[in-house]
Protein backbone atom coordinates (compact mmCIF):
# COMPACT_ATOMS: atom_id res chain seq x y z
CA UNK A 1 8.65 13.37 12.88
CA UNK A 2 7.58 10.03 12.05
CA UNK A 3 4.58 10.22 11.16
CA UNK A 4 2.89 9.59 7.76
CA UNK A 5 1.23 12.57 5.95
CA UNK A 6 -0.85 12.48 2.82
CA UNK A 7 -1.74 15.62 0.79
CA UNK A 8 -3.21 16.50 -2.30
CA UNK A 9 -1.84 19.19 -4.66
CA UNK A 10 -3.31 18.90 -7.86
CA UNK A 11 -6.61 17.49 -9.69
CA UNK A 12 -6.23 17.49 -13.31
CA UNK A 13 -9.02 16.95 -15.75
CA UNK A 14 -7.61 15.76 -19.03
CA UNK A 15 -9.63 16.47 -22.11
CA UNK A 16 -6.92 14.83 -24.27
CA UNK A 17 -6.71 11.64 -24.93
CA UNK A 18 -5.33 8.90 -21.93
CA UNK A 19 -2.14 8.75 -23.73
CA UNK A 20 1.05 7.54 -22.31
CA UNK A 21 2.46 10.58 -24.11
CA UNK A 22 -0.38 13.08 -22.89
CA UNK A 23 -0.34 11.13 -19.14
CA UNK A 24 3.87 11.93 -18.80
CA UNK A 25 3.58 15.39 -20.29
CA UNK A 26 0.34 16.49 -17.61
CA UNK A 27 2.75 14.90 -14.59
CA UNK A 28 5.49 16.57 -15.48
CA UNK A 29 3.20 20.03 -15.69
CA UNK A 30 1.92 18.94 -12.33
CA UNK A 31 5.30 18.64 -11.21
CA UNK A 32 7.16 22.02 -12.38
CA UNK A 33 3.96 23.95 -11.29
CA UNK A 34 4.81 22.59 -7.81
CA UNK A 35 8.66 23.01 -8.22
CA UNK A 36 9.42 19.52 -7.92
CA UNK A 37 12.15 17.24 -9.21
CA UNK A 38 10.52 14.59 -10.70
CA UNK A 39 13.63 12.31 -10.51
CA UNK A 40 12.80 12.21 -6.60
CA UNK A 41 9.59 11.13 -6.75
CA UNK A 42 7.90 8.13 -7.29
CA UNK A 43 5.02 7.50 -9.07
CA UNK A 44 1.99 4.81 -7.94
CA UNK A 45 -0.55 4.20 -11.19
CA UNK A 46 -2.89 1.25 -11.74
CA UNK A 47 -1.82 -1.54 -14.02
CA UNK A 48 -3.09 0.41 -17.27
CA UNK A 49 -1.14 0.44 -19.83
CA UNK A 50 -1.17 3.80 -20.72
CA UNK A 51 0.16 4.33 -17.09
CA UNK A 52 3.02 1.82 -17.13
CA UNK A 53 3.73 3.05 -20.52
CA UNK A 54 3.89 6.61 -19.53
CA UNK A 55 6.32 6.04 -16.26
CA UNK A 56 9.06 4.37 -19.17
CA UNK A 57 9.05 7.48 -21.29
CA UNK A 58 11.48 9.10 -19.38
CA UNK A 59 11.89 6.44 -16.89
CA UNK A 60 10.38 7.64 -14.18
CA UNK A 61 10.16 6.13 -10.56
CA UNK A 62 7.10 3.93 -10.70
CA UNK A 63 5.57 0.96 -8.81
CA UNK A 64 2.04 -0.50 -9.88
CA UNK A 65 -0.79 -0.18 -6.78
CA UNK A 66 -0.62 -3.44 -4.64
CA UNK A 67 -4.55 -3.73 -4.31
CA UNK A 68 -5.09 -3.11 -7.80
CA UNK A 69 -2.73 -6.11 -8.57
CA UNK A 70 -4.73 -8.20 -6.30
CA UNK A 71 -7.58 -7.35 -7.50
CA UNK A 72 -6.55 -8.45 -10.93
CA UNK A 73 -5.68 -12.09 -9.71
CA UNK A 74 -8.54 -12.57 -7.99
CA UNK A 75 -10.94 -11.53 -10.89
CA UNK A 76 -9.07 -14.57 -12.53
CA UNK A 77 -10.60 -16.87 -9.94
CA UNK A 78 -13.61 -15.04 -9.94
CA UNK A 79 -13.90 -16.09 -13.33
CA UNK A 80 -13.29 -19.59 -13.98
CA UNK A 81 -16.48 -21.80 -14.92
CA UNK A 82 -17.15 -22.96 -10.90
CA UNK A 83 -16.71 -20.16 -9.59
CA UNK A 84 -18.85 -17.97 -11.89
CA UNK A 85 -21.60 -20.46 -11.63
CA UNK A 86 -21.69 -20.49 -8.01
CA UNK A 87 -21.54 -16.55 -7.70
CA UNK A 88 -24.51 -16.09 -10.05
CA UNK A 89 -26.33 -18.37 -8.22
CA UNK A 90 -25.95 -16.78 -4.74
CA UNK A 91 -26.25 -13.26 -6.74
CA UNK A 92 -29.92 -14.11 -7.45
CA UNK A 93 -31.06 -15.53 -4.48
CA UNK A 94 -29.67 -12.35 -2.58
CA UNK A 95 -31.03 -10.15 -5.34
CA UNK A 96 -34.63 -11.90 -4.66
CA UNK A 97 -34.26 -10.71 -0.91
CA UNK A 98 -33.73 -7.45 -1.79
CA UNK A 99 -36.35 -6.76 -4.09
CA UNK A 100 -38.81 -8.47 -2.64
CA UNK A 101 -40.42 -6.89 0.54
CA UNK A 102 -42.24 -10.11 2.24
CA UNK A 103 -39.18 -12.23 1.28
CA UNK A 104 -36.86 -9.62 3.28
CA UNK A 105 -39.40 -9.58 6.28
CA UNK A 106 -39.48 -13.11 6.46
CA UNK A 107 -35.74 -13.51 6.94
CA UNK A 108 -35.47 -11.05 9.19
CA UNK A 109 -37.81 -12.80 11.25
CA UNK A 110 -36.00 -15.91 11.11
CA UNK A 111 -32.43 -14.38 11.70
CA UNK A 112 -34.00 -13.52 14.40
CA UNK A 113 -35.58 -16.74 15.62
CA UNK A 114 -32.37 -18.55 15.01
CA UNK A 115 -30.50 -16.04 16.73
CA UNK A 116 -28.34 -14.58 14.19
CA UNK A 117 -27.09 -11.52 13.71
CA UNK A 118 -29.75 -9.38 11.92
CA UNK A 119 -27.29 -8.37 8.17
CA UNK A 120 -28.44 -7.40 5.14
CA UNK A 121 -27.47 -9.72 2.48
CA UNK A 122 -24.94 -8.52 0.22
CA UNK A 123 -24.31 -8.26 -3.22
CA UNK A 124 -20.97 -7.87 -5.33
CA UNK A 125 -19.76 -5.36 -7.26
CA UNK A 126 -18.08 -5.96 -10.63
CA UNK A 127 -15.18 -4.18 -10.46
CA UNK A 128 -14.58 -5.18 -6.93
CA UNK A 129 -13.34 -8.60 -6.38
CA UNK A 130 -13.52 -8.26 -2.42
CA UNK A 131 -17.24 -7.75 -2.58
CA UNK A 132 -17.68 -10.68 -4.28
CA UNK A 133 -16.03 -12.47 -1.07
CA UNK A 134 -18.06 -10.51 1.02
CA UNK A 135 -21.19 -11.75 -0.14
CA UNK A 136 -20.18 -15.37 -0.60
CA UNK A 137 -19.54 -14.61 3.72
CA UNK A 138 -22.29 -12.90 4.35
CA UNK A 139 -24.10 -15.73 2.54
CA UNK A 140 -22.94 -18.24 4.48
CA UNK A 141 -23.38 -16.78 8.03
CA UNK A 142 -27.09 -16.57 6.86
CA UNK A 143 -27.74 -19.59 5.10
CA UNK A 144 -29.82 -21.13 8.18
CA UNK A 145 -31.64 -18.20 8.29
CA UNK A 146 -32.18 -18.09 3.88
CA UNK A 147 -33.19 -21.49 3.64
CA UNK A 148 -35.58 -20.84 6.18
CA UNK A 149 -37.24 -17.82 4.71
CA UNK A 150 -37.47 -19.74 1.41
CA UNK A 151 -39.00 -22.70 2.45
CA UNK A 152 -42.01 -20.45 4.41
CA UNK A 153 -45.28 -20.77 3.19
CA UNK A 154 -45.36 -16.53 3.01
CA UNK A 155 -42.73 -16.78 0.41
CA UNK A 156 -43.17 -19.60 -1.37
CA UNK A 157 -46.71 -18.27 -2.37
CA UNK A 158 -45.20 -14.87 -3.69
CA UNK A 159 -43.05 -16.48 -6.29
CA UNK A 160 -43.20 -19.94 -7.97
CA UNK A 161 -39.40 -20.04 -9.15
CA UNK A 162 -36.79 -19.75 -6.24
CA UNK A 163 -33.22 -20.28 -6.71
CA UNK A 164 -31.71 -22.70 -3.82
CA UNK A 165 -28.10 -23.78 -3.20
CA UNK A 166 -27.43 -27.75 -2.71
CA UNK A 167 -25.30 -29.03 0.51
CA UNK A 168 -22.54 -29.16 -3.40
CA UNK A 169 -23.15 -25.57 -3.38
CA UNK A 170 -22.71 -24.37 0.00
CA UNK A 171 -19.27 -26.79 0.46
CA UNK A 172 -18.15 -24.94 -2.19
CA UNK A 173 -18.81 -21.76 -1.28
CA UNK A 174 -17.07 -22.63 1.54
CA UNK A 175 -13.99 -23.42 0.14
CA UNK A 176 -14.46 -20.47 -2.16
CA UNK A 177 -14.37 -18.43 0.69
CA UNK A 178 -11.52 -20.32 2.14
CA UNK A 179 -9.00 -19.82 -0.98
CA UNK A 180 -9.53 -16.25 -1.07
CA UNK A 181 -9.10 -14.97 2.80
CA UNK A 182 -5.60 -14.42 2.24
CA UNK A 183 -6.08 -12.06 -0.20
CA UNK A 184 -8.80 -10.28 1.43
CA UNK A 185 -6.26 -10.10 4.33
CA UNK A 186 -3.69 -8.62 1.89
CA UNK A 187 -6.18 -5.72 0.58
CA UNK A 188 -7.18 -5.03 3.94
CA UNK A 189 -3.34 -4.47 4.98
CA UNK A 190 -2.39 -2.24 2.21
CA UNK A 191 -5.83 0.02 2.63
CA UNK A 192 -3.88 1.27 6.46
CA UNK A 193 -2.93 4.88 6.33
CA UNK A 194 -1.29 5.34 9.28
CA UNK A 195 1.77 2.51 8.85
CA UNK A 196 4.01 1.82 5.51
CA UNK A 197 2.21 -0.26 2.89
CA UNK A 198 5.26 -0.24 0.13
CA UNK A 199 7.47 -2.13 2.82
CA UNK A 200 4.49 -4.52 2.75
CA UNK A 201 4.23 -5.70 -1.02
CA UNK A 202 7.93 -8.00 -1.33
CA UNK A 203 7.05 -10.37 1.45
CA UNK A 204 3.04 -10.47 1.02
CA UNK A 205 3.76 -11.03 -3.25
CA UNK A 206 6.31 -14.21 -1.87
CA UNK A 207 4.26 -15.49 0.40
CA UNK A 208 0.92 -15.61 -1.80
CA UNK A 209 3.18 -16.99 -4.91
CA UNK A 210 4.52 -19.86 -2.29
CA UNK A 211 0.95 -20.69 -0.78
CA UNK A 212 -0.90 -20.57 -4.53
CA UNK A 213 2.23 -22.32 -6.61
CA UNK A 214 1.81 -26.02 -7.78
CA UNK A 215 4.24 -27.89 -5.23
CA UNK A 216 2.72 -25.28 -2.57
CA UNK A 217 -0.95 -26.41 -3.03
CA UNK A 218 -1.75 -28.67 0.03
CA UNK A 219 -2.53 -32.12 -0.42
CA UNK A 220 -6.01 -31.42 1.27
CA UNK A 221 -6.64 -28.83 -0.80
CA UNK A 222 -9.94 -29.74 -3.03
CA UNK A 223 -10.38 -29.49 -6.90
CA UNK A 224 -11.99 -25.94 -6.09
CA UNK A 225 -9.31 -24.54 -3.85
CA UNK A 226 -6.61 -25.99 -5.83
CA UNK A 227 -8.20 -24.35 -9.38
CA UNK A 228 -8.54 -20.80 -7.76
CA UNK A 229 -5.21 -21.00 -6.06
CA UNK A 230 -3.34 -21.91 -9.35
CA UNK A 231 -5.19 -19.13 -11.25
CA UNK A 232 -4.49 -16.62 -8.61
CA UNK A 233 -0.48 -17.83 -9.11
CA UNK A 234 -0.32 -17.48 -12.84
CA UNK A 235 -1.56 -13.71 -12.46
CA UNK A 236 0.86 -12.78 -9.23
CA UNK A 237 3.94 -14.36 -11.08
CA UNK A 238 3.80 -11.62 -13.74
CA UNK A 239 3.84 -8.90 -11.04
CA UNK A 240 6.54 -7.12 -9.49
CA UNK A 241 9.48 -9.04 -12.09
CA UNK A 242 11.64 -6.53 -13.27
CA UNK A 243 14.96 -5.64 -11.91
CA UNK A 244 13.90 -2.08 -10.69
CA UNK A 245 10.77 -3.08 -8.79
CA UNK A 246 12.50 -5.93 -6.79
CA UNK A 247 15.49 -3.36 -6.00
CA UNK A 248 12.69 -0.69 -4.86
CA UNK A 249 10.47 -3.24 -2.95
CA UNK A 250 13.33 -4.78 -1.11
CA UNK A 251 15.29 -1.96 -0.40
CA UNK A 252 11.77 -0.77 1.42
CA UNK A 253 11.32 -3.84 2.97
CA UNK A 254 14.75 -4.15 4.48
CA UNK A 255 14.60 -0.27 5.67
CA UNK A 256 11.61 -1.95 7.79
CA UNK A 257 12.60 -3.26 11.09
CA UNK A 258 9.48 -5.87 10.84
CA UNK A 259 11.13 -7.46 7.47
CA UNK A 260 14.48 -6.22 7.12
CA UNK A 261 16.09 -10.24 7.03
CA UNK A 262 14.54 -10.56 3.88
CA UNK A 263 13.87 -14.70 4.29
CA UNK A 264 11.71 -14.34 1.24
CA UNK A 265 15.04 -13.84 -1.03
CA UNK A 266 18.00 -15.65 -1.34
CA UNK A 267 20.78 -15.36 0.00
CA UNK A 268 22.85 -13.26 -2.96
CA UNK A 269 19.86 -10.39 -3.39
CA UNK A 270 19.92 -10.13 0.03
CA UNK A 271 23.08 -9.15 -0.25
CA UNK A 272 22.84 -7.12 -3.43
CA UNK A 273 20.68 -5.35 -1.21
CA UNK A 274 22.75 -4.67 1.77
CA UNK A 275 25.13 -3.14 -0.58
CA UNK A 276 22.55 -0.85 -2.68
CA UNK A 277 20.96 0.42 0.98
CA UNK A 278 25.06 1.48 1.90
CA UNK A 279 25.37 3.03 -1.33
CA UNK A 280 22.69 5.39 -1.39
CA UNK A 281 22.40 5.95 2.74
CA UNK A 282 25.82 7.31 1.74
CA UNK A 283 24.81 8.97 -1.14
CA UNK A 284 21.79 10.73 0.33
CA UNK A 285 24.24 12.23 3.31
CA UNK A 286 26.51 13.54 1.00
CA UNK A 287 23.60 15.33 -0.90
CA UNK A 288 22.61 16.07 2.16
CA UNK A 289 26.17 17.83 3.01
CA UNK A 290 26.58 19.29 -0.09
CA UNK A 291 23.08 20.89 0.37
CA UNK A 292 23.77 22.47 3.72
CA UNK A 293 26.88 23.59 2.71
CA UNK A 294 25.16 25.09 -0.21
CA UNK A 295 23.27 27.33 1.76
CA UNK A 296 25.55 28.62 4.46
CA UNK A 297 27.60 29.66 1.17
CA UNK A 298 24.99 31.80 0.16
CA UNK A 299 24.27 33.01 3.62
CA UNK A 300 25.53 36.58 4.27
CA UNK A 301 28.26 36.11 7.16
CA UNK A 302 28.52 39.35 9.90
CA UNK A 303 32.07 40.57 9.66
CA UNK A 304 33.87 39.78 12.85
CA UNK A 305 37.35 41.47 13.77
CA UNK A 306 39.89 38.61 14.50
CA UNK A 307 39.13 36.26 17.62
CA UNK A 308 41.67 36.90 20.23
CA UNK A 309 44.32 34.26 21.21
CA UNK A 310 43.90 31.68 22.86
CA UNK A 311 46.30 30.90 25.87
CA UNK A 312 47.24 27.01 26.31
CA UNK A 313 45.67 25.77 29.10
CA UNK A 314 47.80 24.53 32.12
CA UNK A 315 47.47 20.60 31.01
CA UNK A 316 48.54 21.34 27.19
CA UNK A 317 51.52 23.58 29.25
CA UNK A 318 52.00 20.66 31.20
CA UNK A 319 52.11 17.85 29.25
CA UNK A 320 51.84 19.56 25.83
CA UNK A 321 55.37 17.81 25.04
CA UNK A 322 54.78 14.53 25.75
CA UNK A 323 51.12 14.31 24.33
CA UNK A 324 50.01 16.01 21.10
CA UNK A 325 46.41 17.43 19.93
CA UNK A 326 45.14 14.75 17.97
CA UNK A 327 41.95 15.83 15.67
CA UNK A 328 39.10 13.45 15.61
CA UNK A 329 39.22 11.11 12.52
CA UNK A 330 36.28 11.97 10.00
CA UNK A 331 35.20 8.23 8.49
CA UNK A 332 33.73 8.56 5.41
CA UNK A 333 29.94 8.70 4.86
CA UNK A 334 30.56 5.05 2.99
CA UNK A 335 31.84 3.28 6.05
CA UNK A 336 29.46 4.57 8.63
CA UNK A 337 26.73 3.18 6.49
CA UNK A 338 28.63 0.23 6.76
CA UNK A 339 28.73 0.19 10.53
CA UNK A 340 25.38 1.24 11.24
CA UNK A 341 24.13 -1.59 8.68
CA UNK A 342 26.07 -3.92 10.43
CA UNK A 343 24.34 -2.78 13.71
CA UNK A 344 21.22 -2.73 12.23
CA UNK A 345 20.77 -6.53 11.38
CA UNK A 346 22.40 -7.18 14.61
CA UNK A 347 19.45 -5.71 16.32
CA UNK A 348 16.66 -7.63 16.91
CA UNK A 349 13.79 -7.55 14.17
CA UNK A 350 10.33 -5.75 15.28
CA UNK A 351 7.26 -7.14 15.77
CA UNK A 352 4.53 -7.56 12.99
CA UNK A 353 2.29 -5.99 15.08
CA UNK A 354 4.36 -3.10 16.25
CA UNK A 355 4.49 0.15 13.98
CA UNK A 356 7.80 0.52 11.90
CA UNK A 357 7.78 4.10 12.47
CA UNK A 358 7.53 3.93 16.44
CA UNK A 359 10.70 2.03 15.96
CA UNK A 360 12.48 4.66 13.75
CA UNK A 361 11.08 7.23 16.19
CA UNK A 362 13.00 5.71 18.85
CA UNK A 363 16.68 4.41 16.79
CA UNK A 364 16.92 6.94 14.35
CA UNK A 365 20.16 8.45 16.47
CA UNK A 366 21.58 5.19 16.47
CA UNK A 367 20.93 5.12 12.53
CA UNK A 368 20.88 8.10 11.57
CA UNK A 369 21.85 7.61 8.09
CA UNK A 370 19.68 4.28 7.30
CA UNK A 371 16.97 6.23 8.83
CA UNK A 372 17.35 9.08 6.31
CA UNK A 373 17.00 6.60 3.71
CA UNK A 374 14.50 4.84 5.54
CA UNK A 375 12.00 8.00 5.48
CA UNK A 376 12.48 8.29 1.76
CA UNK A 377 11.38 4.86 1.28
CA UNK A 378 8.80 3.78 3.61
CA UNK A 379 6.97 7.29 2.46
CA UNK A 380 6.51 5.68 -0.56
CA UNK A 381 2.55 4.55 -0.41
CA UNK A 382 2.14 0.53 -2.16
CA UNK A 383 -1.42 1.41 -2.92
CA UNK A 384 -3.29 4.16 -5.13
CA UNK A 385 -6.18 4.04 -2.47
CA UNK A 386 -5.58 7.44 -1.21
CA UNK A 387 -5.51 8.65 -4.72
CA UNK A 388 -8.98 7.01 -4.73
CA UNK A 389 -10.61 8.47 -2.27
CA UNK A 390 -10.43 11.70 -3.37
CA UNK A 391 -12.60 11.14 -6.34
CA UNK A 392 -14.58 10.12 -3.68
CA UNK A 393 -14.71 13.50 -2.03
CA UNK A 394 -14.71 15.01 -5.95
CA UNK A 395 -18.12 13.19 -6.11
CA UNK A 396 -19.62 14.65 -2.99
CA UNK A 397 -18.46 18.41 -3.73
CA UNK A 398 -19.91 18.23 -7.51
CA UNK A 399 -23.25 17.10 -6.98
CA UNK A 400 -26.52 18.09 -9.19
CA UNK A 401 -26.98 21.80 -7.87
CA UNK A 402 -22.65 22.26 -8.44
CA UNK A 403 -22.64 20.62 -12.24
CA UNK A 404 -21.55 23.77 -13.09
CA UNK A 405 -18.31 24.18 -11.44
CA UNK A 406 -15.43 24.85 -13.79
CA UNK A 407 -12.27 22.31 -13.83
CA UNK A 408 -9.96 24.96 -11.55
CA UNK A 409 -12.73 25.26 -8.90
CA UNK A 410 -12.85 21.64 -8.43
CA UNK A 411 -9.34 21.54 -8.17
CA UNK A 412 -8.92 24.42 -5.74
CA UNK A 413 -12.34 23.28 -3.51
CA UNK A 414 -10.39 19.69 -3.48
CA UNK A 415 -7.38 21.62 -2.46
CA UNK A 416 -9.05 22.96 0.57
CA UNK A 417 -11.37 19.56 1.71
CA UNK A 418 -8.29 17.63 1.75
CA UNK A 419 -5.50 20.23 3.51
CA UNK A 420 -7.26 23.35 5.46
CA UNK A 421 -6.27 20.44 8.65
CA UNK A 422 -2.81 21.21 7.84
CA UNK A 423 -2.96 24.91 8.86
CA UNK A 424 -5.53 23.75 12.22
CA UNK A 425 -2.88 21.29 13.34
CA UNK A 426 -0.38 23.84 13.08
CA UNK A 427 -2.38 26.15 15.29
CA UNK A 428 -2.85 28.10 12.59
């Protein structure tokens, strides 16, 4: 099957401290409990760095979450002096909507006398940079609508003191808004379920280095744009450096058909590349192999008495002497990775907007070792978000009338929420 599958088998509660020590030793409890090799999986943390330290202990398989590195460069634009300004300023004038109940009427009734869609107005959220965007936009598809609530008489008399953004203001908001779409776009990408998101992080990282960098800043581009773009760089280009992550992240973006030439590379790691996919496709069917083989050994066989003779047939007695038996030539698991690499970038690439794992579905005979490797890669989630949620779920099943459940009962009720669809799908 190609189909991804997410699960949830343990929820720790750590009463040590967040060590990088006390993180690695609780992972690899995690792990044994479950019977699993830890040098097969792969571990996706936060950019803490108690996490990163704890992955280098034993140096572990680790990548750092791909929406929680965007979210760190775009708190850096959040922050600088413009900005800042600008967001407090909206931040109170929505605030003052949403306290106050005839200021809230009042631009309801307008939204709707100027025909606009009848929103709430938002406000951010600290530790989410994307909310900040969201009500910078939500700001600015109701600004006829807020000007004209606080200009009415109705509100004007309710409060002497009300916060109002110039024509400056709104242009820059604007632009605000402008500079960080693409990384809204970027969030919103690796937050998918259903599709690879680790495939996803190479060539969205290159292209949001190229578009922020200094010689990549358009000459249209104002002061604003230009200052957030340049800030969001100098965070991105510490990402995703080391010689391990590229080797992960484009071995997982070559093993998808969407991005598999790479153009976001040179030419040498691409090749580097082709080379490392061959070695372990190869690799992996010889494990593989050595596995199956493994087991048929320990297999009891059925004694058999000895298989009668075989009589020639009439073309071997025929011809037998002029033509002899020849056995089919085994290649080695080496060069058929080879060949079907070859055939692979021959074929032509897939669609953005198609699903990589359609594609599999369909040409994993044809490569049936890159697709082995290919389902050990692209399995790989970029983002923590799933991870996430279910401290979302932890929140709704220990409410005020369950404060009492113990650590293992939240664990096992988690357990259950998150996998009793397993055993339904399976007609179970």
């Amino acid at each position: 099957m190609w189909v991804l599958e997410s699960r949830v088998l343990q929820t720790r509660v750590m009463h040590e401290s967040h060590t990088a020590v006390n993180v690695n030793a609780m992972f690899h409890s995690v792990a044994n409990e479950w019977e699993l090799t830890v040098s097969d999986l792969v571990i996706v943390t936060d950019n803490a760095a108690n996490m990163l330290a704890a992955a280098q202990i034993d140096n572990l398989a680790h990548i750092t979450c791909f929406a929680h590195t965007l979210n760190l460069a775009a708190q850096q634009a959040l922050k600088l002096p413009t900005v800042s300004r600008l967001l407090g300023r909206i931040r109170r004038i929505t605030g003052f909507f949403h306290r106050s109940a005839i200021a809230n009427h009042e631009l309801i009734e307008k939204q709707k006398l100027l025909q606009l869609p009848v929103h709430k107005l938002k406000t951010d959220v600290p530790t989410r940079w994307n909310s900040a965007l969201d009500m910078i936009e939500r700001f600015l598809e109701q600004q006829p609508a807020i000007c004209a609530a606080l200009l009415s008489p109705q509100v004007r008399k309710s409060v002497s003191d009300i916060c109002t953004l110039s024509d400056t203001d709104i242009s820059a908001a604007e632009e605000i808004a402008l500079a960080l779409k693409p990384m809204k776009d970027a969030t919103h990408i690796m937050s998918k379920d259903s599709t690879p998101t680790l495939s996803v992080i190479a060539p969205s990282h290159a292209q949001l280095l190229h578009d922020t960098e200094a010689a990549g800043v358009a000459a249209a581009d104002t002061p604003v744009i230009r200052e957030i773009k340049l800030a969001i760089h100098d965070d991105l280009a510490k990402r995703y450096s080391s010689a391990r992550d590229k080797r992960m992240l484009y071995s997982a973006s070559f093993l998808d058909p969407r991005f598999k030439a790479l153009p976001f590379i040179t030419e040498e790691d691409q090749l580097e590349i082709h080379a490392n996919v061959v070695a372990e496709a190869a690799a992996l069917e010889r494990q593989v192999n050595s596995e199956e083989a493994e087991v048929e050994s320990e297999t009891p066989q059925k004694e058999e008495g000895p298989a009668p003779k075989r009589r020639p047939s009439a073309l071997v007695t025929l011809l037998g002497k002029t033509f002899t038996e020849v056995s089919v030539v085994r290649t080695s698991a080496s060069s058929r990775a080879e060949e079907e690499l070859k055939k692979y970038l021959e074929a032509p690439p897939l669609s953005l907007s198609e699903n990589p794992l359609s594609w599999w579905r369909t040409h994993q005979t044809a490569f049936p070792l890159l697709a082995g490797l290919a389902k050990r890669y692209l399995c790989i989630p970029g983002t923590s978000v799933a991870a996430e949620r279910v401290f979302s779920t932890a929140e709704d099943i220990v409410t005020a009338q369950r404060s009492s459940l113990t650590p293992a009962h939240v664990d096992q009720l988690l357990f259950l929420q998150k996998n009793l669809n397993v055993a339904s799908a399976n007609g179970q």
